[in-house]
Protein backbone atom coordinates (compact mmCIF):
# COMPACT_ATOMS: atom_id res chain seq x y z
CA UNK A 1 19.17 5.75 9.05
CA UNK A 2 20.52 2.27 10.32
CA UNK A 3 19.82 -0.53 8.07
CA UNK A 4 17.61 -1.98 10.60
CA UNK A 5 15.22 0.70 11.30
CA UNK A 6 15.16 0.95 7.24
CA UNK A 7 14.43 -2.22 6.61
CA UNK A 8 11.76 -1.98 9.70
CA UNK A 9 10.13 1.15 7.76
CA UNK A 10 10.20 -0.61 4.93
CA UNK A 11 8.61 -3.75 6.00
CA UNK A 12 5.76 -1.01 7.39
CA UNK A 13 5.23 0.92 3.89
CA UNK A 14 4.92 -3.03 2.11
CA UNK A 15 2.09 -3.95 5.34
CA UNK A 16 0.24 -0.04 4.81
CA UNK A 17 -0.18 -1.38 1.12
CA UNK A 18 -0.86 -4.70 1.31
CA UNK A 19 -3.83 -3.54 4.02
CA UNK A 20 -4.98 -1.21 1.06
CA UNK A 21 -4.94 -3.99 -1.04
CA UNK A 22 -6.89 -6.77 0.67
CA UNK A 23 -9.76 -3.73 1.15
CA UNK A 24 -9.73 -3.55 -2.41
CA UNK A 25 -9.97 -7.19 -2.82
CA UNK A 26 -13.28 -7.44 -0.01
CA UNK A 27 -14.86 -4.93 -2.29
CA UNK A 28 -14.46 -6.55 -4.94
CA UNK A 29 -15.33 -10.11 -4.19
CA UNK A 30 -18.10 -9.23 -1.59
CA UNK A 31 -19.80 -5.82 -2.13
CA UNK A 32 -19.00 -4.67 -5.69
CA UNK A 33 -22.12 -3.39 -6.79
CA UNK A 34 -22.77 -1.34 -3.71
CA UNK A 35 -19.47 -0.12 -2.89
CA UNK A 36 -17.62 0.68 -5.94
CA UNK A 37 -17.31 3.99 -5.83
CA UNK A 38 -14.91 3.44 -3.09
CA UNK A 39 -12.08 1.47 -5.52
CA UNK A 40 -10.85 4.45 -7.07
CA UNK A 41 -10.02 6.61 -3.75
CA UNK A 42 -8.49 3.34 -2.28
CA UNK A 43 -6.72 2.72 -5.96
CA UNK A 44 -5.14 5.71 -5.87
CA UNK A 45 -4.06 5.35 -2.00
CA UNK A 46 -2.74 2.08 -3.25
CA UNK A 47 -0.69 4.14 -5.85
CA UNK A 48 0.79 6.48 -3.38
CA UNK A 49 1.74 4.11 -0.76
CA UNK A 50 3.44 1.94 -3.63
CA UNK A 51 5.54 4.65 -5.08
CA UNK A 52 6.53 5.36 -1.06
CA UNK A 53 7.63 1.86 -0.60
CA UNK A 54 9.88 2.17 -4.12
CA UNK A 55 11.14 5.63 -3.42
CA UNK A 56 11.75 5.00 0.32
CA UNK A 57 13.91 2.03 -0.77
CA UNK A 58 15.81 3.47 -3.48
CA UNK A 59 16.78 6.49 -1.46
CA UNK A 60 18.07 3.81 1.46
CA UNK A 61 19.45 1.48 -1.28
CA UNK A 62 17.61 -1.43 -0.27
């Protein structure tokens, strides 16, 4: 994979996760005590798309 296209993919892993994130932070500054069951499943999404990003960009040595 070209640098560029890696560095695209990458850039797209980092968005997927930050999305993920900010849901996590609505729930939790807007709708905490009726939506909370939904933190873990979106937690451990979070997790997953993280260790992507980091394994994606070890294995392309970025």
């Amino acid at each position: 994979m070209e640098i560029d296209e890696a560095k695209k993919e990458l850039a797209k892993l980092k968005r997927e996760a930050t999305e993920i994130a900010g849901k996590i932070h609505d729930i939790v500054e807007d709708t905490l005590w009726s939506e909370y069951e939904r933190l873990k499943p979106l937690s451990e999404e979070l997790i997953a798309k993280c260790e992507s990003f980091y394994a994606f960009k070890r294995s392309n040595g970025l």
